[in-house]
N, C-alpha and C. Protein backbone atom coordinates (compact mmCIF):
# COMPACT_ATOMS: atom_id res chain seq x y z
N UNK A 1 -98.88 88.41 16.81
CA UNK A 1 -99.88 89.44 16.58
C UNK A 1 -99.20 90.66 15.97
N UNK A 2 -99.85 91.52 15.15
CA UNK A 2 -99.85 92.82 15.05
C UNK A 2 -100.24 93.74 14.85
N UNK A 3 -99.89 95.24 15.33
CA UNK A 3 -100.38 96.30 16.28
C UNK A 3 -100.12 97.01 14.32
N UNK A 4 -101.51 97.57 14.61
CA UNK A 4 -100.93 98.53 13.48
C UNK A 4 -102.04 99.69 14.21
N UNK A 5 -101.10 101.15 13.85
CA UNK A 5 -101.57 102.11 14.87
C UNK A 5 -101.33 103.05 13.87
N UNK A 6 -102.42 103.72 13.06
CA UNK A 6 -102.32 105.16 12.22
C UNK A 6 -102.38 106.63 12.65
N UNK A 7 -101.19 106.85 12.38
CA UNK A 7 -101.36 108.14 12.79
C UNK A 7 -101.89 109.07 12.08
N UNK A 8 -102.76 110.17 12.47
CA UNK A 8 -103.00 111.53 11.55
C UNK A 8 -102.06 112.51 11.74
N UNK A 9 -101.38 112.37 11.05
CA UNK A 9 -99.90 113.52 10.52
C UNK A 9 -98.92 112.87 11.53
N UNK A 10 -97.96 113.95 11.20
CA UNK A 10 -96.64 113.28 11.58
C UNK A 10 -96.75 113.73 13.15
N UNK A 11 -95.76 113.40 14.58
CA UNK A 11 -95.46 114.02 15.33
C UNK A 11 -94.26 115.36 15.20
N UNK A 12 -94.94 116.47 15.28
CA UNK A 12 -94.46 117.08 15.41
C UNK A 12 -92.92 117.21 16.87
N UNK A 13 -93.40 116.81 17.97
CA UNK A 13 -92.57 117.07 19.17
C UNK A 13 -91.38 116.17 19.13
N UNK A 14 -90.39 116.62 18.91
CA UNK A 14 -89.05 115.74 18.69
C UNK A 14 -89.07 114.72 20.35
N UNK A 15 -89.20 115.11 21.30
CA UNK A 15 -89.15 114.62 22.54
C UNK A 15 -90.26 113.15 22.10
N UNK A 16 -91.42 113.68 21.98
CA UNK A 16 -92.47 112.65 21.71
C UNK A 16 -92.22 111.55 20.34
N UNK A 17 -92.02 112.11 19.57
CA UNK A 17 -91.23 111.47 18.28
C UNK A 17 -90.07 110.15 18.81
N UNK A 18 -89.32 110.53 19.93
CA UNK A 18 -88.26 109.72 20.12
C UNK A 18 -88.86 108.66 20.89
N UNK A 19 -89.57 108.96 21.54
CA UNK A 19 -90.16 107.90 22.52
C UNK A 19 -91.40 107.22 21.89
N UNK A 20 -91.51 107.46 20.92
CA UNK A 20 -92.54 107.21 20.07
C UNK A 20 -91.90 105.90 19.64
N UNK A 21 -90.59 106.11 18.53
CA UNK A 21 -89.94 105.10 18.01
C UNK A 21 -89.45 104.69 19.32
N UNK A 22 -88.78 104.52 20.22
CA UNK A 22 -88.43 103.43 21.02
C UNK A 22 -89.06 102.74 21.46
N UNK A 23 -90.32 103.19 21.95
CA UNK A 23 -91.21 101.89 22.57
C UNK A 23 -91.81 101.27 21.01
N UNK A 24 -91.87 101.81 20.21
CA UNK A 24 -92.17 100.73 19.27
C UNK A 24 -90.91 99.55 18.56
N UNK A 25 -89.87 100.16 18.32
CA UNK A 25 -88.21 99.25 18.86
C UNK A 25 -88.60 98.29 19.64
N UNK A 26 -88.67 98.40 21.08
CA UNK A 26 -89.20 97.61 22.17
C UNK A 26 -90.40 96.47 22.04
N UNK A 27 -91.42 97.11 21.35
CA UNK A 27 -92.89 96.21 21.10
C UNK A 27 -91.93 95.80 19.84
N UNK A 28 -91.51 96.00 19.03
CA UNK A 28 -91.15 94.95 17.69
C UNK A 28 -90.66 93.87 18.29
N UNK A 29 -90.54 93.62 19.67
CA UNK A 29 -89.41 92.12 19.82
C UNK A 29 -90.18 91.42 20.67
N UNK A 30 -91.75 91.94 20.42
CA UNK A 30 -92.74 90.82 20.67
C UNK A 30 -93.97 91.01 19.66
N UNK A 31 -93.82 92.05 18.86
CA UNK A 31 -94.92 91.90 17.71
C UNK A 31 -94.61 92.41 16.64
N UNK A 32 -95.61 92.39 15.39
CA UNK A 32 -95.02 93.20 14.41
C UNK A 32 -95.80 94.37 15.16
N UNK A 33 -94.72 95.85 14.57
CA UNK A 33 -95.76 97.29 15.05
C UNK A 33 -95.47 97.54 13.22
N UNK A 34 -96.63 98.45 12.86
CA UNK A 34 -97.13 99.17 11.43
C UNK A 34 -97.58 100.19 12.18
N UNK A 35 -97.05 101.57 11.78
CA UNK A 35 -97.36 102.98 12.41
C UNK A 35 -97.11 103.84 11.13
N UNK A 36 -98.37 103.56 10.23
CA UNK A 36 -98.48 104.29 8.94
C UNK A 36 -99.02 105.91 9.59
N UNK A 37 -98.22 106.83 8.70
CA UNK A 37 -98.58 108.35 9.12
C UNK A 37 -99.43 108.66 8.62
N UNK A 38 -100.39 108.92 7.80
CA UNK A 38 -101.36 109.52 7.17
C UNK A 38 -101.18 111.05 7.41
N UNK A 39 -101.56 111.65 5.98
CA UNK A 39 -101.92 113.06 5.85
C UNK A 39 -102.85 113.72 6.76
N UNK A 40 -102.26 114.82 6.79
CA UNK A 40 -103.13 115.57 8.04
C UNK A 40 -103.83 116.52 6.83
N UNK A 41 -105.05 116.55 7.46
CA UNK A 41 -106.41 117.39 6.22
C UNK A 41 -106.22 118.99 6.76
N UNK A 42 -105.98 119.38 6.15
CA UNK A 42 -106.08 121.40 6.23
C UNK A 42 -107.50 121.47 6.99
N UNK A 43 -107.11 122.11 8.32
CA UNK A 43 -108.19 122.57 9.34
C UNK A 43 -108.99 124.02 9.15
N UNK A 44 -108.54 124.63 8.21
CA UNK A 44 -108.53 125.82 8.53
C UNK A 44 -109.96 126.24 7.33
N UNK A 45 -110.79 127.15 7.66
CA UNK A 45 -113.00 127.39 7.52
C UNK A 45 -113.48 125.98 6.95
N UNK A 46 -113.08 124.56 8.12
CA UNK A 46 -113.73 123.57 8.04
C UNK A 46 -114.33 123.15 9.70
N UNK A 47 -115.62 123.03 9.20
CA UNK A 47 -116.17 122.93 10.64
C UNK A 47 -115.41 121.41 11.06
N UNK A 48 -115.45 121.49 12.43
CA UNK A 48 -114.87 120.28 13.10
C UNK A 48 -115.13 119.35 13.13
N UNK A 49 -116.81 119.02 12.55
CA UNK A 49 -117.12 118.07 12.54
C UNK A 49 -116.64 117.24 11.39
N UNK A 50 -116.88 117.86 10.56
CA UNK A 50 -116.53 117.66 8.80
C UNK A 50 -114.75 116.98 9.09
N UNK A 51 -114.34 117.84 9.57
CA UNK A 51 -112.44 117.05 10.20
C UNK A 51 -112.73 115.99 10.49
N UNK A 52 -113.71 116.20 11.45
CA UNK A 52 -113.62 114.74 12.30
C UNK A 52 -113.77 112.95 11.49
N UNK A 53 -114.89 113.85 10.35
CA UNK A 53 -115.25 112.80 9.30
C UNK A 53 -113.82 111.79 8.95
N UNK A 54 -113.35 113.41 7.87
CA UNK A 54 -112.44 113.31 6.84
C UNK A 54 -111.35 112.38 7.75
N UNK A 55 -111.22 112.80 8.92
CA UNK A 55 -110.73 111.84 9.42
C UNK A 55 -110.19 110.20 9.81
N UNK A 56 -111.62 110.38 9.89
CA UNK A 56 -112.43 108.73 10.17
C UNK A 56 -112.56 108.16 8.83
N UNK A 57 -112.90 108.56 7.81
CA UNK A 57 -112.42 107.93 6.64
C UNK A 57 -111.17 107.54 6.48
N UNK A 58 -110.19 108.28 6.42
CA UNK A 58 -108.86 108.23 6.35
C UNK A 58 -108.40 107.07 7.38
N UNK A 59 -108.51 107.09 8.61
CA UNK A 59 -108.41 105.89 9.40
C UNK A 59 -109.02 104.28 8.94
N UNK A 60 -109.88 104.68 8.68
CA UNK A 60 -111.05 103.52 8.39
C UNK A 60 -110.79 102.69 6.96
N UNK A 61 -110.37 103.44 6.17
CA UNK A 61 -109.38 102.92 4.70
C UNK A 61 -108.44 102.17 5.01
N UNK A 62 -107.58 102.98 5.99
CA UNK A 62 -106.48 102.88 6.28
C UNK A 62 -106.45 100.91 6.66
N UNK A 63 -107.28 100.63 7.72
CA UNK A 63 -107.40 99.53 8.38
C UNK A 63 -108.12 98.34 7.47
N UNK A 64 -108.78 98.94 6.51
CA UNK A 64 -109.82 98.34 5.83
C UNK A 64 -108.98 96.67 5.47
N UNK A 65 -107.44 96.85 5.02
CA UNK A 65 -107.01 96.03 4.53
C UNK A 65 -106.55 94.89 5.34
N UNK A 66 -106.86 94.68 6.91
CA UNK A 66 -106.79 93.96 7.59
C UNK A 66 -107.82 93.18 8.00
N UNK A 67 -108.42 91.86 7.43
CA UNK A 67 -109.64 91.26 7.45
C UNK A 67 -109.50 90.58 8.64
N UNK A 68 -108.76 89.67 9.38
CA UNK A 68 -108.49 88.91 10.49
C UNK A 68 -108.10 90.02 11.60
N UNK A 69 -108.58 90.78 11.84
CA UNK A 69 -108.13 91.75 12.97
C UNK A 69 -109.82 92.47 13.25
N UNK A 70 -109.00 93.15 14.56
CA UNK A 70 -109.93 93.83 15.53
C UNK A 70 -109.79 95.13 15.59
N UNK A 71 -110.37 96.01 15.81
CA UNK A 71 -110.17 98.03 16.12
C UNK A 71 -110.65 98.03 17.27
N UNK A 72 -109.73 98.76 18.04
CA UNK A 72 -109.87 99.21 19.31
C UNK A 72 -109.76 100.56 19.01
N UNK A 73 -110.97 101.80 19.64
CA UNK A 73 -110.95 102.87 19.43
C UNK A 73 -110.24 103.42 20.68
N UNK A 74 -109.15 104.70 20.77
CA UNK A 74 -109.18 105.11 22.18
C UNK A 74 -110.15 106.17 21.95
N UNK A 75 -110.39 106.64 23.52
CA UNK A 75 -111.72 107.45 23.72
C UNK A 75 -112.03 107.86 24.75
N UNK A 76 -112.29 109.09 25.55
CA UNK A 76 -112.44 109.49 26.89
C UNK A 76 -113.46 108.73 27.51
N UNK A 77 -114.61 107.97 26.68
CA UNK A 77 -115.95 107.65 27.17
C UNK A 77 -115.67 105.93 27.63
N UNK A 78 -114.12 105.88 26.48
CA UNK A 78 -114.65 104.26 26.85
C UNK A 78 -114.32 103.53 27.64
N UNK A 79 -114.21 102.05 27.72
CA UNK A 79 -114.46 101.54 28.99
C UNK A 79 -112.67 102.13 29.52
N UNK A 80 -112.08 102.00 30.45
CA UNK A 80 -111.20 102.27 31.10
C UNK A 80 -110.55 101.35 31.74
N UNK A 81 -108.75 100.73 31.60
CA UNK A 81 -108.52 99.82 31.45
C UNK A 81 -106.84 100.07 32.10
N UNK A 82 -106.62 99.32 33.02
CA UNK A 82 -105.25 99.48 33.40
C UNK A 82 -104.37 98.38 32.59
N UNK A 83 -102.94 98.49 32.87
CA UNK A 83 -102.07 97.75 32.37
C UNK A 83 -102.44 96.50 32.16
N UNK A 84 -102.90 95.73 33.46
CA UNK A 84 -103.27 94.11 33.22
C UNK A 84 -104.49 93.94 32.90
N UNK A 85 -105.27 95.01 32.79
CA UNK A 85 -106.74 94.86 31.92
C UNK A 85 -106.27 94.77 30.25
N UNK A 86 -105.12 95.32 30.10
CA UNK A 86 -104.75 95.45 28.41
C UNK A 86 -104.19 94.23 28.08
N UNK A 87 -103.03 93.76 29.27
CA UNK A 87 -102.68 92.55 28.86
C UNK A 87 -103.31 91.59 28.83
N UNK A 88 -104.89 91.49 29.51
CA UNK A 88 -105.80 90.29 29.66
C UNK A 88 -106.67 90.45 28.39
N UNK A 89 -106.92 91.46 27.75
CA UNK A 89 -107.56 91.69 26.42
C UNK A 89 -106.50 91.47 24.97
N UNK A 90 -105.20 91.39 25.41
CA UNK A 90 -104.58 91.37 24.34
C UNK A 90 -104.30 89.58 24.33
N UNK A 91 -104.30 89.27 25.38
CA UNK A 91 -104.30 87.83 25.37
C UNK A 91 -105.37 86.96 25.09
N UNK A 92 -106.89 87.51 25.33
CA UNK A 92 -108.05 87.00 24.33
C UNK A 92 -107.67 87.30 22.99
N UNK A 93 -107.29 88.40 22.44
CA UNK A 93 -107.51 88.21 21.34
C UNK A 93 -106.73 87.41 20.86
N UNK A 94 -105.40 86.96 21.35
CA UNK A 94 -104.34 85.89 20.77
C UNK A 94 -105.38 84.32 20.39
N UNK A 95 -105.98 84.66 21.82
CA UNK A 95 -106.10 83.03 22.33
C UNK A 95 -107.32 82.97 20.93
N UNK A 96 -108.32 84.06 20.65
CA UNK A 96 -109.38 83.49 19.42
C UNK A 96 -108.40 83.65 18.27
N UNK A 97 -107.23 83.99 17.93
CA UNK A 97 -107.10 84.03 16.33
C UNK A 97 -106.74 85.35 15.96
N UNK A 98 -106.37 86.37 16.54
CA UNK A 98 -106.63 87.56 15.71
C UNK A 98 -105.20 87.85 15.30
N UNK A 99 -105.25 88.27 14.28
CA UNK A 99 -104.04 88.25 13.88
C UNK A 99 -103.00 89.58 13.97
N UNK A 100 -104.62 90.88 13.74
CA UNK A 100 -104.12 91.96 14.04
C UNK A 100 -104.78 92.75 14.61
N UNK A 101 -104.36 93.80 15.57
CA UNK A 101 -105.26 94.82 16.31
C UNK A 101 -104.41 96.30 16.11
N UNK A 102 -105.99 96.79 15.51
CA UNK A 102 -105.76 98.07 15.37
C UNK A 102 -106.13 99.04 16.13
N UNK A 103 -105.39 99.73 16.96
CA UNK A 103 -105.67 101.15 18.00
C UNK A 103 -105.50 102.46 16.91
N UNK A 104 -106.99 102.52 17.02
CA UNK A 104 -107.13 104.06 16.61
C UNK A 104 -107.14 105.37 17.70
N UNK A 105 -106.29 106.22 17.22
CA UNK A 105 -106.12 107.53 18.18
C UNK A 105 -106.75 108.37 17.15
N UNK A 106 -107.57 109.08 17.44
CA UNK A 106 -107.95 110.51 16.60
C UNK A 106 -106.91 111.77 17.04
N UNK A 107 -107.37 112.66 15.95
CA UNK A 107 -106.53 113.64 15.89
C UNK A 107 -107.13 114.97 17.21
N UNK A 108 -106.83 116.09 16.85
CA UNK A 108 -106.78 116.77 18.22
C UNK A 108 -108.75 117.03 18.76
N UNK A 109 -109.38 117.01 17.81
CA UNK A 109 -110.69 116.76 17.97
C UNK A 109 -111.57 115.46 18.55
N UNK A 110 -110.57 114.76 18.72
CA UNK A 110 -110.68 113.04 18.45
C UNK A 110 -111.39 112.51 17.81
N UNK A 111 -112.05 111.27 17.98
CA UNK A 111 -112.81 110.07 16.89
C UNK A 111 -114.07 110.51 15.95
N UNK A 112 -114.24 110.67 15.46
CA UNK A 112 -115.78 110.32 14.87
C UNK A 112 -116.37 109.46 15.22
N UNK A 113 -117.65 109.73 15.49
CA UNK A 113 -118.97 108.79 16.15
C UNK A 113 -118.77 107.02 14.78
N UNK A 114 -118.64 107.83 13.61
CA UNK A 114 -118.63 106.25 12.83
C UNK A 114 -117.23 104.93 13.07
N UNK A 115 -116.03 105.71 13.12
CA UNK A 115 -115.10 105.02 14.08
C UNK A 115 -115.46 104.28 15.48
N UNK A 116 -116.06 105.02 16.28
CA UNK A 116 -116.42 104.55 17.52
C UNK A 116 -117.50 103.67 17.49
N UNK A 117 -118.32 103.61 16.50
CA UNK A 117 -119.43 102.52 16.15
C UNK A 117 -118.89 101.12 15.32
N UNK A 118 -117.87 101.73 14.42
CA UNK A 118 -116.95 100.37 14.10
C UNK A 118 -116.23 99.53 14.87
N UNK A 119 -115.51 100.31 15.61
CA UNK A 119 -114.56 99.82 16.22
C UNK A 119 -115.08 98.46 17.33
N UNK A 120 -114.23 97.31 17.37
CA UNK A 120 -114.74 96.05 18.39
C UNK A 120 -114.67 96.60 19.70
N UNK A 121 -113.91 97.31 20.13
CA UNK A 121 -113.42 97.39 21.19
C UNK A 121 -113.50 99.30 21.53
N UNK A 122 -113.52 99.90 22.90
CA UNK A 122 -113.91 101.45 23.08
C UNK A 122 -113.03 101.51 24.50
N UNK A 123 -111.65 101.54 24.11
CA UNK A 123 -111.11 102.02 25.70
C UNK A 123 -110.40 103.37 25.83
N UNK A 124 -110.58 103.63 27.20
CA UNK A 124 -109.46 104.81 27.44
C UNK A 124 -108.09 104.66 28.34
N UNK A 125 -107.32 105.30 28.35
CA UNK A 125 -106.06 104.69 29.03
C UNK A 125 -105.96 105.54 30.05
N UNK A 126 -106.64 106.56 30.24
CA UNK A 126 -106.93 107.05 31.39
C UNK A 126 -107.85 108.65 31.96
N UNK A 127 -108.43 108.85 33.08
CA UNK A 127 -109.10 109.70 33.15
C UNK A 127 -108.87 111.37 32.57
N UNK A 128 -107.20 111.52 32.94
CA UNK A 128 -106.45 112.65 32.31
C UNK A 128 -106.66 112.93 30.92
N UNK A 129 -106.73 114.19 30.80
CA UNK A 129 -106.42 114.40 29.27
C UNK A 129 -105.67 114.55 28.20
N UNK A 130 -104.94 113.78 27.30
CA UNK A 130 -103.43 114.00 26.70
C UNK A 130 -103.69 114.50 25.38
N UNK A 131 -103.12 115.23 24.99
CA UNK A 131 -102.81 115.42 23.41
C UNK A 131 -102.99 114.07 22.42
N UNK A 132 -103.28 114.46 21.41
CA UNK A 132 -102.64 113.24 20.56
C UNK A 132 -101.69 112.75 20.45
N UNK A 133 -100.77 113.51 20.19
CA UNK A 133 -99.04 113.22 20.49
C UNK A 133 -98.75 112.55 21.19
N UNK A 134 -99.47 113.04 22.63
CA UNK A 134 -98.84 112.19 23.66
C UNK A 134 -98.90 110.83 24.13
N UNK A 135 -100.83 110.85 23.41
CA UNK A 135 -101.23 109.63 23.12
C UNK A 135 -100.80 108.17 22.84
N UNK A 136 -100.22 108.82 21.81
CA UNK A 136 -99.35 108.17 20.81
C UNK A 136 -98.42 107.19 21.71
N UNK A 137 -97.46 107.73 22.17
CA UNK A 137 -96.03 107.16 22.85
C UNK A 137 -96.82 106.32 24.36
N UNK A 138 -98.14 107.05 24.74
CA UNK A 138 -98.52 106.35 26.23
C UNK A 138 -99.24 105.38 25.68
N UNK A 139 -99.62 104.99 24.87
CA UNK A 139 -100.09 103.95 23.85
C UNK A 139 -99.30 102.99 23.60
N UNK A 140 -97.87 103.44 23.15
CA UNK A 140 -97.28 102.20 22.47
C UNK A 140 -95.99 101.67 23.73
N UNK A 141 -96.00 102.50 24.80
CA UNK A 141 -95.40 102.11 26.49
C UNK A 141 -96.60 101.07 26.72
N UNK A 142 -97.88 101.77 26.76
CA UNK A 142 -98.68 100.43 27.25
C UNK A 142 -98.60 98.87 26.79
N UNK A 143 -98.85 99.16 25.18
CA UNK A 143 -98.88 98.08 24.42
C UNK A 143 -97.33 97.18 25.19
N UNK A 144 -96.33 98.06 25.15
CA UNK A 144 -95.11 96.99 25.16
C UNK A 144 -95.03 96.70 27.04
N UNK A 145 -95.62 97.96 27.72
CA UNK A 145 -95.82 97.47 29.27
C UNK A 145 -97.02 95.89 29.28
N UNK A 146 -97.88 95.71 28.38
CA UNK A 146 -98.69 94.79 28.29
C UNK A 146 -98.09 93.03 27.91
N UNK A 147 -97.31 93.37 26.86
CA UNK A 147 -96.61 92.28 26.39
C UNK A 147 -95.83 91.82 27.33
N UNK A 148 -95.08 92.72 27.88
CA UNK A 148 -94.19 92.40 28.84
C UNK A 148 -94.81 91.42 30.02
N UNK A 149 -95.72 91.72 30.96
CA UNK A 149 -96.91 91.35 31.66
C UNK A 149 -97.09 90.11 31.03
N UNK A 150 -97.76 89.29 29.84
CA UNK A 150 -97.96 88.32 29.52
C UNK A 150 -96.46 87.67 29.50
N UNK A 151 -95.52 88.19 29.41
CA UNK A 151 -93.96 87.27 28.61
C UNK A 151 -93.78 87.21 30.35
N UNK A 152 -94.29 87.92 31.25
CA UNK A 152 -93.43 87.36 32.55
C UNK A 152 -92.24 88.53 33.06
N UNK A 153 -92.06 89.25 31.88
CA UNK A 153 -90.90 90.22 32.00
C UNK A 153 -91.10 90.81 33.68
N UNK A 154 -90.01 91.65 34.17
CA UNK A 154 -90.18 92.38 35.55
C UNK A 154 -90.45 93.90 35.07
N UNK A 155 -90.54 94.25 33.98
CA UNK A 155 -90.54 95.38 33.26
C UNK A 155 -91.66 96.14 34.26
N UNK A 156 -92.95 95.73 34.41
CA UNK A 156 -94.14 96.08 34.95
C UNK A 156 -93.74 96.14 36.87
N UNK A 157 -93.15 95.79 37.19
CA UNK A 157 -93.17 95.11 38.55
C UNK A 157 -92.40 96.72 39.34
């Protein structure tokens, strides 16, 4: 399988940045990871919603080129899913065929309603509230805490 996960702009936080690339290091030695950066759109006398769009376009292009795959949106609303809930969803999608799954994170506004209507899948990783940034790295710990879980690893334990 593979994880392709777009970011809107770069990480700024060197701390987050590092742990960013290692757990994706880590997930490469059970999937492919693709963590294309995308341009971040100038925020500044644009209403938020209009961001939110420009956004969701930009994401939604982004993925367009993956026909055998799935979008999973993250999202405060959606369903809510612990470690072995991720690894039991990442293992359906093996078991039908999918070749690739895409986790969309929005930017500091988060998703657009048309993302969240595309997307197959609507989870959150947890009740707390994180940055995008932070998102990011507790995202791609999960993904590789998940793999691990299916491979048997003690990583999770």
């Amino acid at each position: 399988m593979k994880f392709v996960l777009p970011f809107l702009g770069k990480t700024k936080k060197g701390y987050l940045d590092e742990g960013i690339r290692d757990y994706a290091d880590r997930l490469s030695h059970f999937a492919q990871v693709d963590i294309p950066v995308l341009k971040e759109k100038p925020a500044k006398k644009i209403p938020d919603d209009k961001i939110k769009l420009l956004e969701a376009e930009q994401l939604l292009s982004k993925i367009d080129q993956y026909k055998k795959g799935v979008i999973v949106a993250l999202d405060p609303h959606g369903k809510m899913v612990d470690s072995e809930e991720l690894a039991a969803l990442l293992g359906r999608l093996q078991d039908r065929g999918i070749e690739t799954a895409a986790f969309l994170i929005g930017g500091h506004l988060g998703l657009h309603q048309s993302v969240l209507a595309r997307s197959d899948q609507v989870i959150s990783l947890s009740k707390l509230t994180f940055t995008h940034e932070m998102t990011r790295m507790i995202l791609l710990e999960q993904l590789y805490r998940a793999c691990t879980i299916q491979a048997g690893h003690r990583y999770h334990k």
